[in-house]
PDB file of N, CA and C in Angstrom:
ATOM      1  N   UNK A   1       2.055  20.279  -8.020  1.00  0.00           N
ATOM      2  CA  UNK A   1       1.403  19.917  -6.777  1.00  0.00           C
ATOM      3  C   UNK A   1       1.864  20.904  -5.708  1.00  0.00           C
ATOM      4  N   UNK A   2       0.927  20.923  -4.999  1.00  0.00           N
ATOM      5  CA  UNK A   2       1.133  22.118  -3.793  1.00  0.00           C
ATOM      6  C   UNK A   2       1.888  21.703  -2.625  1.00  0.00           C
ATOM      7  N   UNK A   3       2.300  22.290  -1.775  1.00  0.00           N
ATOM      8  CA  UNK A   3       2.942  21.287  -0.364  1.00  0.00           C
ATOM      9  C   UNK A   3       1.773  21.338  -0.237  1.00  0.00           C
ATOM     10  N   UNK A   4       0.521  21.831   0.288  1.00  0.00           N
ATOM     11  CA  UNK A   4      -0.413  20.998   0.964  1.00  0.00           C
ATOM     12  C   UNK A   4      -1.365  19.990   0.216  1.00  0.00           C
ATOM     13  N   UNK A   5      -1.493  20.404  -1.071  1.00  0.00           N
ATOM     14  CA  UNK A   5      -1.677  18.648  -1.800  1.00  0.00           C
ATOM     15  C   UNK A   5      -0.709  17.512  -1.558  1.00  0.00           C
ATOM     16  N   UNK A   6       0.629  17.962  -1.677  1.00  0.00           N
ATOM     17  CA  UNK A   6       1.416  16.416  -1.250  1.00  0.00           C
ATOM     18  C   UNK A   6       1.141  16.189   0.134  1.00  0.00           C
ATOM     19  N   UNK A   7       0.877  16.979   1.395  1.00  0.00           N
ATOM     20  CA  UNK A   7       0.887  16.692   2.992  1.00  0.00           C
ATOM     21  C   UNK A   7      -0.584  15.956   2.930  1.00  0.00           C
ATOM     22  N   UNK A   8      -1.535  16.748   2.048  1.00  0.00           N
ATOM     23  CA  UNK A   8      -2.875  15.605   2.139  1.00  0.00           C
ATOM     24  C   UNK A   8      -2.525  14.182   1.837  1.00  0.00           C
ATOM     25  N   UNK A   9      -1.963  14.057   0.883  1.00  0.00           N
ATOM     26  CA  UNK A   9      -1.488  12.688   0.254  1.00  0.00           C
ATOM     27  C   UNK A   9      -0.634  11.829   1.172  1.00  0.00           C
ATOM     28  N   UNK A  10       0.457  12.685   1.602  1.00  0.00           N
ATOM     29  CA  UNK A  10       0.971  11.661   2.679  1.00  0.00           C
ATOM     30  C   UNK A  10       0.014  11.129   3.885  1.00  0.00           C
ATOM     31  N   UNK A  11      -1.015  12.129   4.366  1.00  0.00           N
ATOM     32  CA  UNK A  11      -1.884  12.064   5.314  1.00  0.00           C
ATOM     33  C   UNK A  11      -2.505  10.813   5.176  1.00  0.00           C
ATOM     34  N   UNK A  12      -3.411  10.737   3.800  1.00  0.00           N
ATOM     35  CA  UNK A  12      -3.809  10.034   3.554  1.00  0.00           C
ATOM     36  C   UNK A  12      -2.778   8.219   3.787  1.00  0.00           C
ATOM     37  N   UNK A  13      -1.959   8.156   3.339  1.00  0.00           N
ATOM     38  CA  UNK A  13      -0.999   7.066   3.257  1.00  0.00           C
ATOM     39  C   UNK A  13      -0.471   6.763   4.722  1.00  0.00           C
ATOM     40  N   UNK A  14      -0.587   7.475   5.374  1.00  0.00           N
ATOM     41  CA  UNK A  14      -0.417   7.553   6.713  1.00  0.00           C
ATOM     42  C   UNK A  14      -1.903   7.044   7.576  1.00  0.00           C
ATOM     43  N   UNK A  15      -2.924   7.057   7.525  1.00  0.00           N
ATOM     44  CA  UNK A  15      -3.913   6.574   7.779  1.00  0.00           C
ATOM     45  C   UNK A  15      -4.314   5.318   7.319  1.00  0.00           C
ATOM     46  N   UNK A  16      -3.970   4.569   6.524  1.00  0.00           N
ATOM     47  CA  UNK A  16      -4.377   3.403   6.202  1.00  0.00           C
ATOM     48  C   UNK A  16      -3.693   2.313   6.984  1.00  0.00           C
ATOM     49  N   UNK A  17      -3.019   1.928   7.496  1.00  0.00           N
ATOM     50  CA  UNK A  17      -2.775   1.224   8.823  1.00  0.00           C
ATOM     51  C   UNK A  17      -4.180   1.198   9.651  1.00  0.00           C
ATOM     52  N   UNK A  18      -3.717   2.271  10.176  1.00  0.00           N
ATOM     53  CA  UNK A  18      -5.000   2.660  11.348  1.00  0.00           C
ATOM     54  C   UNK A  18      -6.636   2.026  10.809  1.00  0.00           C
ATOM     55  N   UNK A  19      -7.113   2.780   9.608  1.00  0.00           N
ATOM     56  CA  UNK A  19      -7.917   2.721   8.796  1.00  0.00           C
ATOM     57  C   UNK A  19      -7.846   0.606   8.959  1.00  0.00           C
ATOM     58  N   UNK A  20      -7.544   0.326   8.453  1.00  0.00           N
ATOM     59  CA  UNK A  20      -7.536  -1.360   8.289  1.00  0.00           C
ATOM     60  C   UNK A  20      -8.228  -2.115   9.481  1.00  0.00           C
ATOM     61  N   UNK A  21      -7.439  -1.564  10.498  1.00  0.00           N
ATOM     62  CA  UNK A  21      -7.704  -2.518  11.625  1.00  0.00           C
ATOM     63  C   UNK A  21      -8.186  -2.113  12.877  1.00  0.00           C
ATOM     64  N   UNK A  22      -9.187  -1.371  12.142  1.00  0.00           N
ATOM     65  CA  UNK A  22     -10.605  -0.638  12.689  1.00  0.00           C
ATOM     66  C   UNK A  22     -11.318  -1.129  11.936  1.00  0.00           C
ATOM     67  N   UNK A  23     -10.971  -1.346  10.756  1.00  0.00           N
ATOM     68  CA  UNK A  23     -12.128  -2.417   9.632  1.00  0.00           C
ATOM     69  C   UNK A  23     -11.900  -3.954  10.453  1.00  0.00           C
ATOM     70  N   UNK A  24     -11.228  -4.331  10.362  1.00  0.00           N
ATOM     71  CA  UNK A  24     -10.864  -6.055  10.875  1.00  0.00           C
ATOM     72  C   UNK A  24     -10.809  -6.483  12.307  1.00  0.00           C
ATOM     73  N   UNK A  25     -11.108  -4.920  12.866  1.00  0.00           N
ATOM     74  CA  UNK A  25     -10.777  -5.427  14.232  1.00  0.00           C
ATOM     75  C   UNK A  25     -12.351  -6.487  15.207  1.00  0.00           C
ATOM     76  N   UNK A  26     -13.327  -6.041  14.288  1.00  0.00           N
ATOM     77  CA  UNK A  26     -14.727  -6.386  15.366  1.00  0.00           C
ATOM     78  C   UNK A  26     -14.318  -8.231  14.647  1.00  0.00           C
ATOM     79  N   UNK A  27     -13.624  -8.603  13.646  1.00  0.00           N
ATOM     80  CA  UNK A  27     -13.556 -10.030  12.840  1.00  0.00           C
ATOM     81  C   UNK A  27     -13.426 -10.997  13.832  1.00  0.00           C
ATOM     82  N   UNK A  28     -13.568 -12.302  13.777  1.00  0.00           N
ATOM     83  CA  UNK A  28     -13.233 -12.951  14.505  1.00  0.00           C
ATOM     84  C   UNK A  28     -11.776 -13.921  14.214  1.00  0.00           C
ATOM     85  N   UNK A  29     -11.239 -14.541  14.449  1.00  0.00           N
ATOM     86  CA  UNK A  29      -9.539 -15.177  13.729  1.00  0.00           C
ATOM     87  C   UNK A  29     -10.912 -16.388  12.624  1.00  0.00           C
ATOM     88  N   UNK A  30     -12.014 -17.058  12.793  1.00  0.00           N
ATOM     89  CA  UNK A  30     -12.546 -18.259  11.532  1.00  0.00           C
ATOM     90  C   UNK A  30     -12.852 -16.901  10.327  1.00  0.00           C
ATOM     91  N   UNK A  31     -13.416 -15.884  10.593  1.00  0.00           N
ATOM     92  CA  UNK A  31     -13.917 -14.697   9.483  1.00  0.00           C
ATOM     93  C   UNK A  31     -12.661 -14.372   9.080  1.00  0.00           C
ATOM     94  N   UNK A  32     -11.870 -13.944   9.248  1.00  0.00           N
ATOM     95  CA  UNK A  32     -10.335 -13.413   8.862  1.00  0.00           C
ATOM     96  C   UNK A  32      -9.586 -14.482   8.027  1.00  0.00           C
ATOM     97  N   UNK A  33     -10.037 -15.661   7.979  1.00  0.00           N
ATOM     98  CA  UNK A  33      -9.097 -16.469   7.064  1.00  0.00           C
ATOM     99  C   UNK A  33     -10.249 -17.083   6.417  1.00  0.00           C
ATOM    100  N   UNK A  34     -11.661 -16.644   5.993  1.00  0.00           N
ATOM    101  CA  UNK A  34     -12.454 -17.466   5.844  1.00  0.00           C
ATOM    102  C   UNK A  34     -12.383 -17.177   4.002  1.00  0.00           C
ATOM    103  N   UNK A  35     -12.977 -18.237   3.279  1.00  0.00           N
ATOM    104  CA  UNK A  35     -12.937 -17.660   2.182  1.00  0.00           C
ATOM    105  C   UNK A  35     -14.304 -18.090   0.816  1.00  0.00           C
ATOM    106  N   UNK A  36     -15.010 -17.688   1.298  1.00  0.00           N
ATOM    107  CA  UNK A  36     -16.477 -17.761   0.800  1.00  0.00           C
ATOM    108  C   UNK A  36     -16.378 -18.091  -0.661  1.00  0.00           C
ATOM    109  N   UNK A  37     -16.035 -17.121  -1.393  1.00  0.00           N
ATOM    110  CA  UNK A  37     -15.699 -17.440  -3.023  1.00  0.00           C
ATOM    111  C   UNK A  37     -14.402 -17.430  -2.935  1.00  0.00           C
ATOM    112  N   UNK A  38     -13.832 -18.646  -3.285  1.00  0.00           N
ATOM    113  CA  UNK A  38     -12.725 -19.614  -4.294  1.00  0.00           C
ATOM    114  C   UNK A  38     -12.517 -18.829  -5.748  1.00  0.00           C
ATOM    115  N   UNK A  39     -11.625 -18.085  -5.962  1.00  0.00           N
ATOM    116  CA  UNK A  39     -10.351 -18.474  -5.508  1.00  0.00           C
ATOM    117  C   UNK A  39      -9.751 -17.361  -4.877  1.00  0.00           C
ATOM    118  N   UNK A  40     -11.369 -16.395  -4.442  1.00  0.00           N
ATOM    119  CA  UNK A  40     -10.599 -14.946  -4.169  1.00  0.00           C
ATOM    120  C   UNK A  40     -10.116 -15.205  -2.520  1.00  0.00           C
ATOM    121  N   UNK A  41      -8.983 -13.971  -2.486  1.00  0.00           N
ATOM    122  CA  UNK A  41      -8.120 -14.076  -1.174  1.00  0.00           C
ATOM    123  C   UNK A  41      -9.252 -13.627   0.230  1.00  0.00           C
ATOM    124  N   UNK A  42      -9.069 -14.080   1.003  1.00  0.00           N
ATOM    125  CA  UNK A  42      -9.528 -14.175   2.856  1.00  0.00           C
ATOM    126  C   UNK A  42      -8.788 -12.332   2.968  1.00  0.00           C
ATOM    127  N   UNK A  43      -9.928 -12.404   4.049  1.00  0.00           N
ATOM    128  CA  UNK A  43      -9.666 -10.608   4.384  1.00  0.00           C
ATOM    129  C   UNK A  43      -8.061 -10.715   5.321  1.00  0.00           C
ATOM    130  N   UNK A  44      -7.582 -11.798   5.811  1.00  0.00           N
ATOM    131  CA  UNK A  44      -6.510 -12.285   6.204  1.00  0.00           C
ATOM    132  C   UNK A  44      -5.584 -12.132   4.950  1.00  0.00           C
ATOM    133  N   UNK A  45      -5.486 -13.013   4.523  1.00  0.00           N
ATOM    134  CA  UNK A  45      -4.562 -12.330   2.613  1.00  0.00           C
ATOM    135  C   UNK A  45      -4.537 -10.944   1.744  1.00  0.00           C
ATOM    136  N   UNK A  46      -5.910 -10.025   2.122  1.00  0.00           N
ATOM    137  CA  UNK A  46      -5.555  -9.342   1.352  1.00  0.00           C
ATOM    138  C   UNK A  46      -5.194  -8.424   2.212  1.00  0.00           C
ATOM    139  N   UNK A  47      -5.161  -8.165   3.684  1.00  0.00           N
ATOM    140  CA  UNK A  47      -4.381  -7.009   4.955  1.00  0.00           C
ATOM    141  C   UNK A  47      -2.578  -7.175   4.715  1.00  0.00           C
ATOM    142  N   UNK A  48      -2.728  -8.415   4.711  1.00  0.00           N
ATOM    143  CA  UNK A  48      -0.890  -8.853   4.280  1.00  0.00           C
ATOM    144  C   UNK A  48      -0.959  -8.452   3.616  1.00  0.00           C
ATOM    145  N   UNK A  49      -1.235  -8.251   1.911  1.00  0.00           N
ATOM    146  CA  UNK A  49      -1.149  -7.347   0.866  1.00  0.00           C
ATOM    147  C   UNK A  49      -1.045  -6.073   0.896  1.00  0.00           C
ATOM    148  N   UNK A  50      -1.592  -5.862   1.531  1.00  0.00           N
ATOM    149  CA  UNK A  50      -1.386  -4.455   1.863  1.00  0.00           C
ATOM    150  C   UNK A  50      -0.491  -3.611   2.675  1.00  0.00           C
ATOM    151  N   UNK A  51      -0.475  -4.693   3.796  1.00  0.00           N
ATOM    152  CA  UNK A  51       0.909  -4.336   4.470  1.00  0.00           C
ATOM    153  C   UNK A  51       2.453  -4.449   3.429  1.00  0.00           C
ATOM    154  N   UNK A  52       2.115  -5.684   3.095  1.00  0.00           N
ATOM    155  CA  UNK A  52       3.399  -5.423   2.074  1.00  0.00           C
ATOM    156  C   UNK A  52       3.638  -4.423   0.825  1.00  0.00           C
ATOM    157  N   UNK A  53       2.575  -3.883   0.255  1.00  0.00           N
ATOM    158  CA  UNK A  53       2.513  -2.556  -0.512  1.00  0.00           C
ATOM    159  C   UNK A  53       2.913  -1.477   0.373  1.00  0.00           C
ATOM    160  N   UNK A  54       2.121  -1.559   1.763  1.00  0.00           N
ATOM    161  CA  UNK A  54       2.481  -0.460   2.099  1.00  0.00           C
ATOM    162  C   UNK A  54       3.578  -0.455   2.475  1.00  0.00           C
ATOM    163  N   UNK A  55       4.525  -1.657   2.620  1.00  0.00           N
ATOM    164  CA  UNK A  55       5.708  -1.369   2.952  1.00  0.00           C
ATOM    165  C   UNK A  55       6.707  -1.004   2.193  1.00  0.00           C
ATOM    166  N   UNK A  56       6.327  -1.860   1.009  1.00  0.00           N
ATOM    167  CA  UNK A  56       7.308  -1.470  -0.398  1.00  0.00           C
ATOM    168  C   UNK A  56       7.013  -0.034  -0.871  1.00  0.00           C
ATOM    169  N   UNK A  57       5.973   0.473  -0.483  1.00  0.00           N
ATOM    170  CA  UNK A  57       6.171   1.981  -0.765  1.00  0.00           C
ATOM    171  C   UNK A  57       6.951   2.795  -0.143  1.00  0.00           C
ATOM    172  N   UNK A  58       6.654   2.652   0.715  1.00  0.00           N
ATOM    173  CA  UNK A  58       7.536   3.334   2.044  1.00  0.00           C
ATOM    174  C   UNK A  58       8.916   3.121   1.271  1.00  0.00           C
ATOM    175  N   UNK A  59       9.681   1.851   1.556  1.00  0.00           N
ATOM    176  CA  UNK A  59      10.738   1.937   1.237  1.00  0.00           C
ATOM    177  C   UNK A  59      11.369   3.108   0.194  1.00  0.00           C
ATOM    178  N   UNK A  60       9.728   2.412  -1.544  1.00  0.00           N
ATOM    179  CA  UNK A  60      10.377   3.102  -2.561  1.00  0.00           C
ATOM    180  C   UNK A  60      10.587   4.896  -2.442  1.00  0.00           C
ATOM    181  N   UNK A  61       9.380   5.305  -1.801  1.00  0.00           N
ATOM    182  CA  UNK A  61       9.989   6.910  -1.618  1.00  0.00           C
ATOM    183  C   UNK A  61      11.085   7.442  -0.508  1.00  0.00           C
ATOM    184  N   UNK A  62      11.684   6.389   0.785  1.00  0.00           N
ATOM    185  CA  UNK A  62      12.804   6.726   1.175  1.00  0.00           C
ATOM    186  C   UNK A  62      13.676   6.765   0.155  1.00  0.00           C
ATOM    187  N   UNK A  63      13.816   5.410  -0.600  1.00  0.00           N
ATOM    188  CA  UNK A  63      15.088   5.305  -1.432  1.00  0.00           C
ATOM    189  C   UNK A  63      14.983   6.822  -2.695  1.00  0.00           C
ATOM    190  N   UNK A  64      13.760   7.330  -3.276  1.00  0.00           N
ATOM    191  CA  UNK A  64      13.708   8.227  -4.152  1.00  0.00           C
ATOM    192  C   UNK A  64      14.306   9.599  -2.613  1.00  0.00           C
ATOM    193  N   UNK A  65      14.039   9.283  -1.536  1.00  0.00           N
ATOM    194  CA  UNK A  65      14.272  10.835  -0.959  1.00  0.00           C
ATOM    195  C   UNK A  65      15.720  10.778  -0.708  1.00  0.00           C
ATOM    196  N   UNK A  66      16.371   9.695  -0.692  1.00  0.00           N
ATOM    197  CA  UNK A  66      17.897   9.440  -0.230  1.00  0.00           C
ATOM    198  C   UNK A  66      18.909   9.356  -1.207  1.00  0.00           C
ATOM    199  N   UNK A  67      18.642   9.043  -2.294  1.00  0.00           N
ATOM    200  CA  UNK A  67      19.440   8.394  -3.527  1.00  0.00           C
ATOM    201  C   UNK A  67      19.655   9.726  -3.715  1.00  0.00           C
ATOM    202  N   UNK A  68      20.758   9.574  -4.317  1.00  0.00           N
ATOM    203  CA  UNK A  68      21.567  11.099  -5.495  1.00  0.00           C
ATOM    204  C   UNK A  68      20.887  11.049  -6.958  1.00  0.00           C
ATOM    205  N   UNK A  69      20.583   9.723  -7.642  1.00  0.00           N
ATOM    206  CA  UNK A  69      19.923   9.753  -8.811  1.00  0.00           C
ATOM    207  C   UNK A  69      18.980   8.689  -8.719  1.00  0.00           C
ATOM    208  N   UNK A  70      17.933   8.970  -8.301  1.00  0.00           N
ATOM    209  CA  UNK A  70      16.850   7.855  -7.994  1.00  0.00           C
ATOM    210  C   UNK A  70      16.080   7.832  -9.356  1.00  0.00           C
ATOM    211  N   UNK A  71      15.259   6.991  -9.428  1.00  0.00           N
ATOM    212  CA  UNK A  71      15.209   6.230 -10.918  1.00  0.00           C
ATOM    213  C   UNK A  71      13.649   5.846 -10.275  1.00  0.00           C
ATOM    214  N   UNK A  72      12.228   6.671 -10.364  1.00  0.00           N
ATOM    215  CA  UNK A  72      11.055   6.309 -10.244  1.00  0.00           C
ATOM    216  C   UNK A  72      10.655   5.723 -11.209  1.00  0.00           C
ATOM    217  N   UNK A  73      10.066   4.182 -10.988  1.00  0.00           N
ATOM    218  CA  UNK A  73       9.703   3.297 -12.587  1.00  0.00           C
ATOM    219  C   UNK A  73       8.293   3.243 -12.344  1.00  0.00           C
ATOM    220  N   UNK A  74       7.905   3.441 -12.954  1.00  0.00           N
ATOM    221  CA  UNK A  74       5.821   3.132 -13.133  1.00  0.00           C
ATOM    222  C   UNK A  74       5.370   1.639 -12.743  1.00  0.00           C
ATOM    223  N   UNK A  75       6.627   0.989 -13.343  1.00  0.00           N
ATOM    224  CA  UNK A  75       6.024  -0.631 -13.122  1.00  0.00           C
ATOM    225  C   UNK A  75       6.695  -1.104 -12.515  1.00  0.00           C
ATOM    226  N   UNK A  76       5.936  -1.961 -11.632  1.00  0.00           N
ATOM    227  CA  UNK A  76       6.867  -2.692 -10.697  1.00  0.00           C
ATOM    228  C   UNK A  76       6.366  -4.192 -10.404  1.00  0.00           C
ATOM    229  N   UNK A  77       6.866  -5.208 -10.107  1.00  0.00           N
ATOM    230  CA  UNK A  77       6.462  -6.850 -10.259  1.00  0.00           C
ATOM    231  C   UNK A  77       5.287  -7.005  -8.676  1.00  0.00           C
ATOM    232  N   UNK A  78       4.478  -7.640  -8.774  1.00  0.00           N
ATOM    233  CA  UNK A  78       3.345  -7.794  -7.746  1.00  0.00           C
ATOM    234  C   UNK A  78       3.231  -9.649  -7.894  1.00  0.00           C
ATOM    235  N   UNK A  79       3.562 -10.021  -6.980  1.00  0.00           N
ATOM    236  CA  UNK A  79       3.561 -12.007  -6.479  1.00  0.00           C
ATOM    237  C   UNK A  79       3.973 -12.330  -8.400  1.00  0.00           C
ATOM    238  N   UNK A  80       5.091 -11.738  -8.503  1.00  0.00           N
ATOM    239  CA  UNK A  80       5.445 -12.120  -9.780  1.00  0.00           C
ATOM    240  C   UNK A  80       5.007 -11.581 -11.287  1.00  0.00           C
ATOM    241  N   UNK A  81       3.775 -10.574 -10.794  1.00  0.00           N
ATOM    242  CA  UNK A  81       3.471  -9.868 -11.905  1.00  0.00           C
ATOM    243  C   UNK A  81       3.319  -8.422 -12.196  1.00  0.00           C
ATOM    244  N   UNK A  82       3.655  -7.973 -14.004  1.00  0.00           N
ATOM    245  CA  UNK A  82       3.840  -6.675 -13.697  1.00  0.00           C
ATOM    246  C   UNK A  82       2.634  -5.760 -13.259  1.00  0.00           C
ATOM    247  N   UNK A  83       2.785  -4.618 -12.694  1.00  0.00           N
ATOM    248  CA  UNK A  83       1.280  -3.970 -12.195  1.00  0.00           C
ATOM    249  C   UNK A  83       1.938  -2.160 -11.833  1.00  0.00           C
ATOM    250  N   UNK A  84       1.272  -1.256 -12.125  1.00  0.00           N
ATOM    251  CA  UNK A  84       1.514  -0.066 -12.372  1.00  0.00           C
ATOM    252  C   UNK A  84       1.409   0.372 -10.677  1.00  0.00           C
ATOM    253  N   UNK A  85       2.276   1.439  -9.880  1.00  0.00           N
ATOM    254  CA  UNK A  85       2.467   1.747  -8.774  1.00  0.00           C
ATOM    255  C   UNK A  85       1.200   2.801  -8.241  1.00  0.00           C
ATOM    256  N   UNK A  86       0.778   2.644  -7.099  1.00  0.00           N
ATOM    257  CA  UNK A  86      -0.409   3.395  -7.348  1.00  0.00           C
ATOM    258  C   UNK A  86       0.147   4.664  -7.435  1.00  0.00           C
ATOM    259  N   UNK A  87      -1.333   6.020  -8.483  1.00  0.00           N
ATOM    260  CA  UNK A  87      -0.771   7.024  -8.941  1.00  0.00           C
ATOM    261  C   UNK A  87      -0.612   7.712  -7.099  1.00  0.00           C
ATOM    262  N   UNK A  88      -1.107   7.850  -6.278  1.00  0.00           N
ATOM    263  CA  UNK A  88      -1.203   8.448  -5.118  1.00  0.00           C
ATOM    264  C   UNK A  88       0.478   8.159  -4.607  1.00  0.00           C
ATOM    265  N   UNK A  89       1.189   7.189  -4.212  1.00  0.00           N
ATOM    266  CA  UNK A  89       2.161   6.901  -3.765  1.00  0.00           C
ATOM    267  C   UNK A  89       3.139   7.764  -4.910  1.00  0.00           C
ATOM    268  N   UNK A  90       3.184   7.669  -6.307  1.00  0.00           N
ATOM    269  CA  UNK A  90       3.704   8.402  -7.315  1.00  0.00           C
ATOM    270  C   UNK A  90       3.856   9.896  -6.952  1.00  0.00           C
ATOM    271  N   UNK A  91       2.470  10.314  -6.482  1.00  0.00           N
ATOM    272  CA  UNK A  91       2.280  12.108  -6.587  1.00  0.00           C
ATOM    273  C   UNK A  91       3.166  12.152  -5.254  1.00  0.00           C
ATOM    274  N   UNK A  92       2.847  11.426  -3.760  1.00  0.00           N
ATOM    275  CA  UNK A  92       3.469  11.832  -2.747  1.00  0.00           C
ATOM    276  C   UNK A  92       4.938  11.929  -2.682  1.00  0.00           C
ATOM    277  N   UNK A  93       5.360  10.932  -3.351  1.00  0.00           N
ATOM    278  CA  UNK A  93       6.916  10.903  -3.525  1.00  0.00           C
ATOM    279  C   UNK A  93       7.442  11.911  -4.149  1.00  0.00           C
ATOM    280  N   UNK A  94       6.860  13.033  -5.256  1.00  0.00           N
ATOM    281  CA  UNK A  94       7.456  13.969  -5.927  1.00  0.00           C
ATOM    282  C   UNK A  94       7.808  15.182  -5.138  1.00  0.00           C
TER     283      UNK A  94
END
């Protein structure tokens, strides 16, 4: 990977905040928790999801940029289950 393929990639990961809540922002608070089809999650549940990915990423590539022998695992547990890290967060961290 190139530095400017990984700086796109971070770019990218860096925009999705922003990106979100420019999507959610015209919502109203009944649309944001509303949930049309049972049993899927409210656009309210799945922004938390995401915030919390995006946070656990964050973390995981500080800890890979800080650690002396950092240990990148492919799989990692999601509300209790296993689920593969996205490949994008993978490439940026290298």
């Amino acid at each position: 990977m190139t530095a400017l393929e990984r700086q796109n990639l971070i770019q990218k990961i860096a925009q999705l905040p922003d990106q979100v809540a420019e999507l959610v922002a015209p919502l109203s608070p009944a649309q944001l928790v509303a949930r049309p089809l049972m049993p899927e999650w409210s656009v309210a549940q799945n922004v938390h999801h995401l915030v919390d990915s995006h946070m656990n990423s964050y973390v995981r590539c500080k800890l890979i940029a800080t650690e002396q022998n950092h240990h990148l695992s492919l799989m990692t547990k999601m509300h209790g289950r296993p689920c593969l890290m996205p490949a994008m967060l993978i490439l940026a961290c290298r």
